[in-house]
Protein backbone atom coordinates (compact mmCIF):
# COMPACT_ATOMS: atom_id res chain seq x y z
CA UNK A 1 -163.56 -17.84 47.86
CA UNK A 2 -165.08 -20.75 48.63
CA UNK A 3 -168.74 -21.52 47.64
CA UNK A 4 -168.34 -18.42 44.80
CA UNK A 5 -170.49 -19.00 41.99
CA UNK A 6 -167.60 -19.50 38.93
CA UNK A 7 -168.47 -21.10 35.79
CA UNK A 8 -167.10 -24.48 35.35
CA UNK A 9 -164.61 -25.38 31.94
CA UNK A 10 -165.34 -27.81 29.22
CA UNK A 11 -162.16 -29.95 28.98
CA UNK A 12 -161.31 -31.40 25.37
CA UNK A 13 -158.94 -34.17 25.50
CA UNK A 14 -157.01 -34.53 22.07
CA UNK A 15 -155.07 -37.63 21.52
CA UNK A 16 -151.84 -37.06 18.81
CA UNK A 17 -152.30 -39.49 16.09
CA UNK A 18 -149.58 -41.55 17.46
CA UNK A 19 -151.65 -42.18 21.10
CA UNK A 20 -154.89 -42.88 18.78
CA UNK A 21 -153.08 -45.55 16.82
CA UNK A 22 -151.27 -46.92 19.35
CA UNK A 23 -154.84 -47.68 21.45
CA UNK A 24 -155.98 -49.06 18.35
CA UNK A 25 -153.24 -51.29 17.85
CA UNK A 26 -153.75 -52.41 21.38
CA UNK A 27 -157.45 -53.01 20.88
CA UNK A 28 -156.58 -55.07 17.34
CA UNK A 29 -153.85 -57.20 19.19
CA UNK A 30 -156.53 -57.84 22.42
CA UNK A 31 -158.58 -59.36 20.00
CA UNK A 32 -156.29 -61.27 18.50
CA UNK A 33 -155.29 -62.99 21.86
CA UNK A 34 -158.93 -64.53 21.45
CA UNK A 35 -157.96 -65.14 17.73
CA UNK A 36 -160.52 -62.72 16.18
CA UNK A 37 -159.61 -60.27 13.79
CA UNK A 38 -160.89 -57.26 13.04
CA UNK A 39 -162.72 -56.59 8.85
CA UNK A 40 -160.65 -54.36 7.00
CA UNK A 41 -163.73 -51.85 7.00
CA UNK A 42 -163.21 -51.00 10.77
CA UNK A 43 -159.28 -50.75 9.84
CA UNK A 44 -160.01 -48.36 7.08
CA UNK A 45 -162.56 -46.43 10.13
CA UNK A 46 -159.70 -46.82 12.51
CA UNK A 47 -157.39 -44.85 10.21
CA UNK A 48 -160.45 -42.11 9.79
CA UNK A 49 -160.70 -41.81 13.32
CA UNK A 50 -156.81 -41.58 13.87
CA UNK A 51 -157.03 -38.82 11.46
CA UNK A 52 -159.85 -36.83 13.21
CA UNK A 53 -162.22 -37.72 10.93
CA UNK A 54 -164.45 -39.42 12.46
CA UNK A 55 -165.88 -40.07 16.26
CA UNK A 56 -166.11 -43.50 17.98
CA UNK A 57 -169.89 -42.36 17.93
CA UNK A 58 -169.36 -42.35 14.00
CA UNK A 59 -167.71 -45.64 13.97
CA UNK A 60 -170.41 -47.57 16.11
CA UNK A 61 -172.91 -45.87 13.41
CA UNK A 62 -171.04 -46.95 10.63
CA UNK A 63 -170.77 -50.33 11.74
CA UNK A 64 -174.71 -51.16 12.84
CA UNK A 65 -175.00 -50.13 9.33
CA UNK A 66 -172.88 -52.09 7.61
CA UNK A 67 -173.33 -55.20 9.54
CA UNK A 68 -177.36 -54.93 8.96
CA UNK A 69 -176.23 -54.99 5.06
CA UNK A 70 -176.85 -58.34 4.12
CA UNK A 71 -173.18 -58.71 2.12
CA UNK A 72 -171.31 -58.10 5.55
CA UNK A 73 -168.91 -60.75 6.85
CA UNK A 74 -170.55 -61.64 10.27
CA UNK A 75 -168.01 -63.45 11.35
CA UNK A 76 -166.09 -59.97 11.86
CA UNK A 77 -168.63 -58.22 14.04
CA UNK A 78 -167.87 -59.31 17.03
CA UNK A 79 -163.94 -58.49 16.75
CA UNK A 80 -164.95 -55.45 15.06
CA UNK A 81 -167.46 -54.10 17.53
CA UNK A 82 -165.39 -55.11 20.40
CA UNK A 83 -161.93 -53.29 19.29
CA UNK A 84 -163.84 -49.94 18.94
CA UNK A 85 -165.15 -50.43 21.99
CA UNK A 86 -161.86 -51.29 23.81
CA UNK A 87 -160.19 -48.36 21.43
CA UNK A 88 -162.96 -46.18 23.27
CA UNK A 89 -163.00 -47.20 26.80
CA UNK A 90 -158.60 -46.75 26.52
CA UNK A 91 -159.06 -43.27 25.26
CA UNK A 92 -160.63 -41.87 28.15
CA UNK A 93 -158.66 -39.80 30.36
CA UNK A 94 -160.20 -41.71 33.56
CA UNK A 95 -157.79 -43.47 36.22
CA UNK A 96 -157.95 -47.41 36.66
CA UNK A 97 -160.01 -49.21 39.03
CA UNK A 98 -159.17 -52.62 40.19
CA UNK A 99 -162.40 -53.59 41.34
CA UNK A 100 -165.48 -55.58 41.35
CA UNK A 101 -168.00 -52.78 39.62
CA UNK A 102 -165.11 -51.63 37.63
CA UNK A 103 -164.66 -54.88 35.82
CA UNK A 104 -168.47 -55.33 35.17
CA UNK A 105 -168.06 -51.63 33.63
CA UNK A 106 -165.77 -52.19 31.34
CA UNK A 107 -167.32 -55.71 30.46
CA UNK A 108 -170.98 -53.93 29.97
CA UNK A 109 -169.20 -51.39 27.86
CA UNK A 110 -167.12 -54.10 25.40
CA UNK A 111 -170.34 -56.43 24.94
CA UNK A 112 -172.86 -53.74 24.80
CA UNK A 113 -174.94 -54.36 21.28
CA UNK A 114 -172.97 -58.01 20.23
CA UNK A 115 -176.13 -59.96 19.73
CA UNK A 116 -174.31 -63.38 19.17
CA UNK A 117 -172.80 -63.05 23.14
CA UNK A 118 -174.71 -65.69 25.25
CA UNK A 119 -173.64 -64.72 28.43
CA UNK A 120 -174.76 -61.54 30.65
CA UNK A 121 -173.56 -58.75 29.48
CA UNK A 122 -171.83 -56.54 32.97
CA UNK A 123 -172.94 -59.22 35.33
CA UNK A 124 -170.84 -62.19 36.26
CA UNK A 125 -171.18 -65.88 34.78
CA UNK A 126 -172.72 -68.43 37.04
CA UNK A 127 -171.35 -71.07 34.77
CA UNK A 128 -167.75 -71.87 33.92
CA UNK A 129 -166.85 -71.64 30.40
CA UNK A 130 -164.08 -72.51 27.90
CA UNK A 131 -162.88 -72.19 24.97
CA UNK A 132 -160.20 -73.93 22.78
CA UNK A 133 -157.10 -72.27 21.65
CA UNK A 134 -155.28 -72.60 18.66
CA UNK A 135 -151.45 -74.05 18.93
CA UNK A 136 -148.63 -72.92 16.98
């Protein structure tokens, strides 16, 4: 009946391994459009994630601390930090918004903690801005 006081359900969405590393994939080659690539640590995370072994949550802890070790590549973090993210965000079972708010989400979400980003982070630009791309 409607209005009857019932107990909601906890949903648990498991990914197979071959979903998992096919959003990571898909995160890796999004960054790679920009020409960034992601260290070899957060491939090696990737894999222990894939696996079940480890949470996003995990991930984003393991990489604050090894990018606050002073023998980190920096020049990684951003490609790094931004592919979990993007891993993340795909992973949710949520449907797809084409829409103002929903693009400043998912830009908040992506940039969230990158220190070296100049711009707002979930707002938009008031500037235009470039930048060069390789040729092959």
């Amino acid at each position: 009946m409607f209005g009857e006081d019932r107990p909601y359900d906890e949903i648990i969405y498991e990914n197979s391994e071959s979903y998992k590393r096919n959003l990571w994939q898909t995160s890796f080659g999004l960054q790679k459009v920009d020409g960034l690539k992601p260290s070899e640590y957060l491939v090696g995370l990737s894999e222990e994630e894939i696996k079940g072994n480890k949470t996003y949550g995990d991930i984003h802890q393991d990489l604050d601390a090894y990018y606050s070790s002073s023998s980190a590549n920096k020049e990684t973090e951003e490609a790094d930090r931004v592919s979990v993210s993007i891993a993340e965000w795909l992973s949710q079972p949520r449907p797809f918004q084409l829409s103002t708010r929903r693009l400043k989400q998912i830009h908040l979400h992506l940039f969230s903690g990158i220190n070296r980003f100049k711009y707002p982070i979930g707002k938009f630009r008031t500037v235009n801005i470039s930048k060069d791309e390789p040729t092959e």
